[in-house]
PDB file of N, CA and C in Angstrom:
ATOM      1  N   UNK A   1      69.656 232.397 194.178  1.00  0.00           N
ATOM      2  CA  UNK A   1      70.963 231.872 193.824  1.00  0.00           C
ATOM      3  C   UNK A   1      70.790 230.487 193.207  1.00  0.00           C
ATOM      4  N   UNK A   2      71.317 230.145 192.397  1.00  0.00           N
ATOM      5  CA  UNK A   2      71.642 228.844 191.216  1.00  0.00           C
ATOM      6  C   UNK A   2      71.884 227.973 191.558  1.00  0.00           C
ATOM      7  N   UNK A   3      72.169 226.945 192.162  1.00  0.00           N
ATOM      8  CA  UNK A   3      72.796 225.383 193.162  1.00  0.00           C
ATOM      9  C   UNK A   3      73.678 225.479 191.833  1.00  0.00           C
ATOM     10  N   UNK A   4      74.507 225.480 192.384  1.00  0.00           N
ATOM     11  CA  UNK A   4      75.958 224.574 192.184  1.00  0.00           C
ATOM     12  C   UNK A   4      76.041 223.399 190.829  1.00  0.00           C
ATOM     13  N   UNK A   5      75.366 222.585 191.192  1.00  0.00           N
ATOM     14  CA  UNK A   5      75.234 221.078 190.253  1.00  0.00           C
ATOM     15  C   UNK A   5      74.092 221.787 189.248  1.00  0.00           C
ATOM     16  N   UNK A   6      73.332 222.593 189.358  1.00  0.00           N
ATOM     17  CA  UNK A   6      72.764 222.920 188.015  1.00  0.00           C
ATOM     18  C   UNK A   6      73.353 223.309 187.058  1.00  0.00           C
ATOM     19  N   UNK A   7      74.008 224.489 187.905  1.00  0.00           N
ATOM     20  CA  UNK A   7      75.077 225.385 186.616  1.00  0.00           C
ATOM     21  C   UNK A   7      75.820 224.460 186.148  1.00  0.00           C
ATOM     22  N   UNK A   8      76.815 223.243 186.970  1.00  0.00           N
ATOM     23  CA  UNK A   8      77.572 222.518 186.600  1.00  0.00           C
ATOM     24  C   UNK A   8      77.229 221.360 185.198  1.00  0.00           C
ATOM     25  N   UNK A   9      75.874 220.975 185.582  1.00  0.00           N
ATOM     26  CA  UNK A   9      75.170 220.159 184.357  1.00  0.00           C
ATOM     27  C   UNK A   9      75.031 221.269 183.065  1.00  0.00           C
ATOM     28  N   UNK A  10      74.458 222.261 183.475  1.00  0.00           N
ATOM     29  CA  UNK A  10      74.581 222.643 182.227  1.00  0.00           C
ATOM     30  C   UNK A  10      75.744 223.023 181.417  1.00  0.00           C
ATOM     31  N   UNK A  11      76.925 223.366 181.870  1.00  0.00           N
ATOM     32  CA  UNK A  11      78.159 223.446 181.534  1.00  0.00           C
ATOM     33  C   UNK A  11      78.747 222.034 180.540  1.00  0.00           C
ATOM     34  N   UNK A  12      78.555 221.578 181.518  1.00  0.00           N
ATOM     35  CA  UNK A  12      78.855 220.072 180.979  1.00  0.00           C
ATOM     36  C   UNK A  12      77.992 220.010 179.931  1.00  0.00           C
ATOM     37  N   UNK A  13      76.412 219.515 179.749  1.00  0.00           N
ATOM     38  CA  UNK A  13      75.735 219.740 178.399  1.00  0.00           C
ATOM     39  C   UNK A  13      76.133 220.244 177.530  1.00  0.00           C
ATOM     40  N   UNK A  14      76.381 221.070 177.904  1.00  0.00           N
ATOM     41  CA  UNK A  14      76.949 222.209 176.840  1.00  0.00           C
ATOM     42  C   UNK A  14      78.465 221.886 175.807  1.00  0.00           C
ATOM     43  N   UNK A  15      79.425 221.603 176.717  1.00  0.00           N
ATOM     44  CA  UNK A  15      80.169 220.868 176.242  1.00  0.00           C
ATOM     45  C   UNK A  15      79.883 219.688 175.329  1.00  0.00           C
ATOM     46  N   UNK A  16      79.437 218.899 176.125  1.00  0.00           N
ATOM     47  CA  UNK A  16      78.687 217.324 175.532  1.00  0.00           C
ATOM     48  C   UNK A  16      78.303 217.791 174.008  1.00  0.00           C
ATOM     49  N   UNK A  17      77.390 219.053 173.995  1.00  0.00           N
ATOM     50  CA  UNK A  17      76.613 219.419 172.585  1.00  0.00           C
ATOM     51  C   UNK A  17      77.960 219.912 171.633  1.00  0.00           C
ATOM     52  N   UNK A  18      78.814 220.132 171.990  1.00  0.00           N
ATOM     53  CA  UNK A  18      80.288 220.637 171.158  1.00  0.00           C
ATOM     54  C   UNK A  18      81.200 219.579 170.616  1.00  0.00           C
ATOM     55  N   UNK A  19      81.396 218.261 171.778  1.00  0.00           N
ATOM     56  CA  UNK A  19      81.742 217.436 171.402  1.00  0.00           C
ATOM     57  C   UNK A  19      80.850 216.422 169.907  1.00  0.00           C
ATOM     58  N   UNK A  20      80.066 216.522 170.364  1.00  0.00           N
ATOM     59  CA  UNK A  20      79.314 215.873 169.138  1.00  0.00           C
ATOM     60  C   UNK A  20      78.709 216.764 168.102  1.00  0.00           C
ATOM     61  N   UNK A  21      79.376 217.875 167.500  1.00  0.00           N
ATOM     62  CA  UNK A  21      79.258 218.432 166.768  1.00  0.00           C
ATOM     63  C   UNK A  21      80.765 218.190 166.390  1.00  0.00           C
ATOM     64  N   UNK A  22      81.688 218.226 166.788  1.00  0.00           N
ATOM     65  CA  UNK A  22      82.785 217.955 166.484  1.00  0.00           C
ATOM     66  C   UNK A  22      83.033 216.870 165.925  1.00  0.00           C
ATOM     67  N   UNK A  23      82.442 215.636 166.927  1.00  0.00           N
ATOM     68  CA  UNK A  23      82.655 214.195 166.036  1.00  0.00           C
ATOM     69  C   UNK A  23      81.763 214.194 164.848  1.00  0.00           C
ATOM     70  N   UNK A  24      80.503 215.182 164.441  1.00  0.00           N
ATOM     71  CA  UNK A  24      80.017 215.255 163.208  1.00  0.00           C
ATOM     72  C   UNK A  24      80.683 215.810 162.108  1.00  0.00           C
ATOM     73  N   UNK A  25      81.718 216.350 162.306  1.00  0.00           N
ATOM     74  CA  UNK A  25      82.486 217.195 161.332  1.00  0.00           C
ATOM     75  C   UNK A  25      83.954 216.262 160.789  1.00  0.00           C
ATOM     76  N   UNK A  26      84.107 215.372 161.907  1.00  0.00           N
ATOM     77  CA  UNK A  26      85.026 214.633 161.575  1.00  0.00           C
ATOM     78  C   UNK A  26      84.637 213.317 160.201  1.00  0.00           C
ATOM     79  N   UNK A  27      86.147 213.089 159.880  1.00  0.00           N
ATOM     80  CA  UNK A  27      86.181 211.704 159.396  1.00  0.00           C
ATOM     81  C   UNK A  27      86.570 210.461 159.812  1.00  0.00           C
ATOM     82  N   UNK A  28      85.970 209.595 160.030  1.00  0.00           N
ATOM     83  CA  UNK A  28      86.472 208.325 161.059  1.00  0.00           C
ATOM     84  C   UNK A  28      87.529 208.302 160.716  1.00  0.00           C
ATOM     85  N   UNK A  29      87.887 207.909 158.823  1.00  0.00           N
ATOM     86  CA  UNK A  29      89.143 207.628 158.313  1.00  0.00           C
ATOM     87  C   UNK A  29      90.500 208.702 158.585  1.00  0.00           C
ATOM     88  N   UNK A  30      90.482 209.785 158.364  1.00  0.00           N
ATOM     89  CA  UNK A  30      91.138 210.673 158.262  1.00  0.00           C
ATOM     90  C   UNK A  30      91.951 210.845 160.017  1.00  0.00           C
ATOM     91  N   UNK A  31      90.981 211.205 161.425  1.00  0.00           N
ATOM     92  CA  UNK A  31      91.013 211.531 161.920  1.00  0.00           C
ATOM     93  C   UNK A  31      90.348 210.803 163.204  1.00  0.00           C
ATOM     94  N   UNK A  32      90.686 209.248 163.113  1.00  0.00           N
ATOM     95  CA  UNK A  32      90.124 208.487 163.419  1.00  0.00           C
ATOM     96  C   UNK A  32      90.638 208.624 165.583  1.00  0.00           C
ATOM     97  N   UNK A  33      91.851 208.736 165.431  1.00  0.00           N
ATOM     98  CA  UNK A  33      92.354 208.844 166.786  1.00  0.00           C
ATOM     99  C   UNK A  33      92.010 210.244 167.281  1.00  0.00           C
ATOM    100  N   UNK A  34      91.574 211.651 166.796  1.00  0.00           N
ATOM    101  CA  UNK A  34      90.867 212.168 167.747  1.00  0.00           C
ATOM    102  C   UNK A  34      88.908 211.911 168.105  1.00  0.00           C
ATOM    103  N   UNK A  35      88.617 211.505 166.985  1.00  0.00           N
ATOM    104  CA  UNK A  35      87.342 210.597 167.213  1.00  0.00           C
ATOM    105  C   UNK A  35      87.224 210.111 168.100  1.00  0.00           C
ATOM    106  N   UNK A  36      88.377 208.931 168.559  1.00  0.00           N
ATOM    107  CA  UNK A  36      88.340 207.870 169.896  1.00  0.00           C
ATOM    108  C   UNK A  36      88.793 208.851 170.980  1.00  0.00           C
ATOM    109  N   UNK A  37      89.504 210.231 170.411  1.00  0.00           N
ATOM    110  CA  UNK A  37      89.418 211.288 171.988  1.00  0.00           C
ATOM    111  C   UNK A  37      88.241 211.502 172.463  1.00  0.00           C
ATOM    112  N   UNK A  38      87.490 212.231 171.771  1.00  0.00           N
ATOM    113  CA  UNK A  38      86.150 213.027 171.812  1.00  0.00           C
ATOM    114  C   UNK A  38      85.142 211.637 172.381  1.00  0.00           C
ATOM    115  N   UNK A  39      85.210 210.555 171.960  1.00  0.00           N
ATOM    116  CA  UNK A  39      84.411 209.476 172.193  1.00  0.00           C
ATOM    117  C   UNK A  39      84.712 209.050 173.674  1.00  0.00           C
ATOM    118  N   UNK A  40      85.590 209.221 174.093  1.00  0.00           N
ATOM    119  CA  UNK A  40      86.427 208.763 175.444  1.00  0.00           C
ATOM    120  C   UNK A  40      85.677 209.972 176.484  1.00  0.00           C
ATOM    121  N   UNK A  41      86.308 211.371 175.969  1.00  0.00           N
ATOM    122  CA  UNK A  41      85.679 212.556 177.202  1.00  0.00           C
ATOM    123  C   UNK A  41      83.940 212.622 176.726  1.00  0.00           C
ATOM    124  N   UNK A  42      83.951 212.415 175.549  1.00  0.00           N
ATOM    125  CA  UNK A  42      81.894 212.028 176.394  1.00  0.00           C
ATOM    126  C   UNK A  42      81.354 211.474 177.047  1.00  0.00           C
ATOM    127  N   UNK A  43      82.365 209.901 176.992  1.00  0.00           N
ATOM    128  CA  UNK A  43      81.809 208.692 178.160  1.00  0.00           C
ATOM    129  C   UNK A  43      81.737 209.655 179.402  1.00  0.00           C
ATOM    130  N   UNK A  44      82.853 210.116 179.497  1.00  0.00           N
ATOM    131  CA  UNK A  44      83.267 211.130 180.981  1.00  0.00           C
ATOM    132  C   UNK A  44      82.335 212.049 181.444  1.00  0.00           C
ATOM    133  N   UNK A  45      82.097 212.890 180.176  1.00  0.00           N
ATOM    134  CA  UNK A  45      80.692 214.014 180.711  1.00  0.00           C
ATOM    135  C   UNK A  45      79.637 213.303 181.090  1.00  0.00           C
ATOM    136  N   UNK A  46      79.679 212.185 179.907  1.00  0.00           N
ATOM    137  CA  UNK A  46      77.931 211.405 180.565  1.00  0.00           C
ATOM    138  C   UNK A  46      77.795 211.055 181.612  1.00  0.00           C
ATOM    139  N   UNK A  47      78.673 210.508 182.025  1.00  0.00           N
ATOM    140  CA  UNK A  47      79.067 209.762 183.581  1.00  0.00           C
ATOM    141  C   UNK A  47      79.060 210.689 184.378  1.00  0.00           C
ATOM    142  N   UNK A  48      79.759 212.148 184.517  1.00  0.00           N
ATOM    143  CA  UNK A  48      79.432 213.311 185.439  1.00  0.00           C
ATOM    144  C   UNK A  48      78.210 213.536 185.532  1.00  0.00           C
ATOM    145  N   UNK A  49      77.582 213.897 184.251  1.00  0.00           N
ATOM    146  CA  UNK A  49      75.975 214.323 184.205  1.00  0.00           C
ATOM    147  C   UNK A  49      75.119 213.503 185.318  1.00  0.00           C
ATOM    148  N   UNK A  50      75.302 212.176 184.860  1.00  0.00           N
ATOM    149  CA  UNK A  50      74.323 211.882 185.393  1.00  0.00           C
ATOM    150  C   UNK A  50      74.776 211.438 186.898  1.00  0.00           C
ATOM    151  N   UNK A  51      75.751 211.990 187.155  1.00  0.00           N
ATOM    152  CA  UNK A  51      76.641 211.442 188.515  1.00  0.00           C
ATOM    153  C   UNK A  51      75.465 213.203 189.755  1.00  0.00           C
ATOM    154  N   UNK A  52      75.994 214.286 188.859  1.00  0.00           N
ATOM    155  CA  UNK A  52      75.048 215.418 188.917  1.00  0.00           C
ATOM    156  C   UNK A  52      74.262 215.390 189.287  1.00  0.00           C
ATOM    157  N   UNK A  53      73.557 214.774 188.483  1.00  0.00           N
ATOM    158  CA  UNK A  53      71.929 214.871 188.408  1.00  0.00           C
ATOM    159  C   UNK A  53      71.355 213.772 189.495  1.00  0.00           C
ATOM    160  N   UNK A  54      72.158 213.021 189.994  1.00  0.00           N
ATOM    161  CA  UNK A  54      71.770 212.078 190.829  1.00  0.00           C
ATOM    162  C   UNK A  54      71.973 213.354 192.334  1.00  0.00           C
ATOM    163  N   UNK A  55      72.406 213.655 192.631  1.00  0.00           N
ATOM    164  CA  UNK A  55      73.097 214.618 193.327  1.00  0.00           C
ATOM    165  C   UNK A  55      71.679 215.535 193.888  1.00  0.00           C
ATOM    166  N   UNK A  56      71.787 216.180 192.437  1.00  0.00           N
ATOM    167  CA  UNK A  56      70.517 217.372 192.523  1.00  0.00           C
ATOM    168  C   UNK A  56      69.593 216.932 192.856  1.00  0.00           C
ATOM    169  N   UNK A  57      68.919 215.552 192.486  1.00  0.00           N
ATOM    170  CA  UNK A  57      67.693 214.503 192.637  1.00  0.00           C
ATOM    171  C   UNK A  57      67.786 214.768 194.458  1.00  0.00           C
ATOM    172  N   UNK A  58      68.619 214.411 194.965  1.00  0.00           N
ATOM    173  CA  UNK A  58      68.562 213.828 196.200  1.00  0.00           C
ATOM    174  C   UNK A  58      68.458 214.652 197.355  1.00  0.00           C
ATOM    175  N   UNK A  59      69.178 216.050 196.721  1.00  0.00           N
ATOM    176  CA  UNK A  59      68.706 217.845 197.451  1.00  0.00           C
ATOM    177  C   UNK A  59      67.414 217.629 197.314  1.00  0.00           C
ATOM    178  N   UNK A  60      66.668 217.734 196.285  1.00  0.00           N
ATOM    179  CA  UNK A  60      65.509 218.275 195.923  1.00  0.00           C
ATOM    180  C   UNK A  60      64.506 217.387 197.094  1.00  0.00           C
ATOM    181  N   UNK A  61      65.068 216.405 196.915  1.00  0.00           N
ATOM    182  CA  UNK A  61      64.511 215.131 197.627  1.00  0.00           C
ATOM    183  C   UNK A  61      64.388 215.804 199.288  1.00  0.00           C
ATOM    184  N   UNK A  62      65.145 215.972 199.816  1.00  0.00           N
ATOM    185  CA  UNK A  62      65.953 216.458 200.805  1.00  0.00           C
ATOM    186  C   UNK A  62      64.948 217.628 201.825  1.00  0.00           C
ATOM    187  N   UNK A  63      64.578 218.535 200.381  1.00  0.00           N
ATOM    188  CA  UNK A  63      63.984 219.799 200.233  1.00  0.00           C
ATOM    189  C   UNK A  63      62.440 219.473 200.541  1.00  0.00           C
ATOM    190  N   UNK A  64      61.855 218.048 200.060  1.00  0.00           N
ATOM    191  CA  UNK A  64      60.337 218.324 199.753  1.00  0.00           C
ATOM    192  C   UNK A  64      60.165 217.380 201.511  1.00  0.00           C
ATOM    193  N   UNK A  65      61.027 216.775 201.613  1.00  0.00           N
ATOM    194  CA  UNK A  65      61.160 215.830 203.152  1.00  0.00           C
ATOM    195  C   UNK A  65      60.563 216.988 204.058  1.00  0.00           C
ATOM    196  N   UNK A  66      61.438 218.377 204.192  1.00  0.00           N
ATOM    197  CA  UNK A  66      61.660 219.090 205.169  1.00  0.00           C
ATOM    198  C   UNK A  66      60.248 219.999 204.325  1.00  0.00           C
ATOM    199  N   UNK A  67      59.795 219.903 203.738  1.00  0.00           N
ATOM    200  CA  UNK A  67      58.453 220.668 203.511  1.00  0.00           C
ATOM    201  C   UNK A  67      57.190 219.428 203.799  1.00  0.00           C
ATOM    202  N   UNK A  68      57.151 218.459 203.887  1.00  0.00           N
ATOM    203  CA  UNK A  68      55.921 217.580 204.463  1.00  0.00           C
ATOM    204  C   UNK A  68      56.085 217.425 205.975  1.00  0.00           C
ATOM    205  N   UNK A  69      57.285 217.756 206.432  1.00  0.00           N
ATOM    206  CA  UNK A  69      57.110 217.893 207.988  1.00  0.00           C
ATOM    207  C   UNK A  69      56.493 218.831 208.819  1.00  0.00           C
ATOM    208  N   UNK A  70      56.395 219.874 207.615  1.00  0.00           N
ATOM    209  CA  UNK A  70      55.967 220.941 208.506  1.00  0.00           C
ATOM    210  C   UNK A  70      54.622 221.417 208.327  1.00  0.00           C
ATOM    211  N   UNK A  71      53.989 222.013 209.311  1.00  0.00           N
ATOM    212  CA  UNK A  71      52.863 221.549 209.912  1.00  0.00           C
ATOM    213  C   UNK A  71      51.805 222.576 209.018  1.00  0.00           C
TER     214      UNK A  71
END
């Protein structure tokens, strides 16, 4: 079974990779205020990601603790 925060990072990545394909297609000039959307919810994914990944770090962490204890 998959942990939780993996699937979740990659979801998010995934997104993240859409958003900035999107702001590549845009024109600052033209379409400048959904630019500063897309620029706003990436801060957001990035900040989850690595909110995530701190997360998963600390299972894993968690995981190798309870494998050097044992005998």
């Amino acid at each position: 079974m998959k942990e939780v925060e993996k699937n979740e990072i990659k979801r998010l990545s995934d997104r993240l990779d859409a958003i900035r394909h999107q702001q590549a297609d845009l024109s600052l000039v033209e379409a400048a205020d959904k630019y500063a959307e897309l620029e706003k919810e990436k801060a957001t994914l990035e900040a989850e990601i690595a909110r995530l990944r701190e997360v998963h770090s600390q299972k894993l962490s968690k995981e190798a603790q309870k494998l050097m204890k044992m005998p």
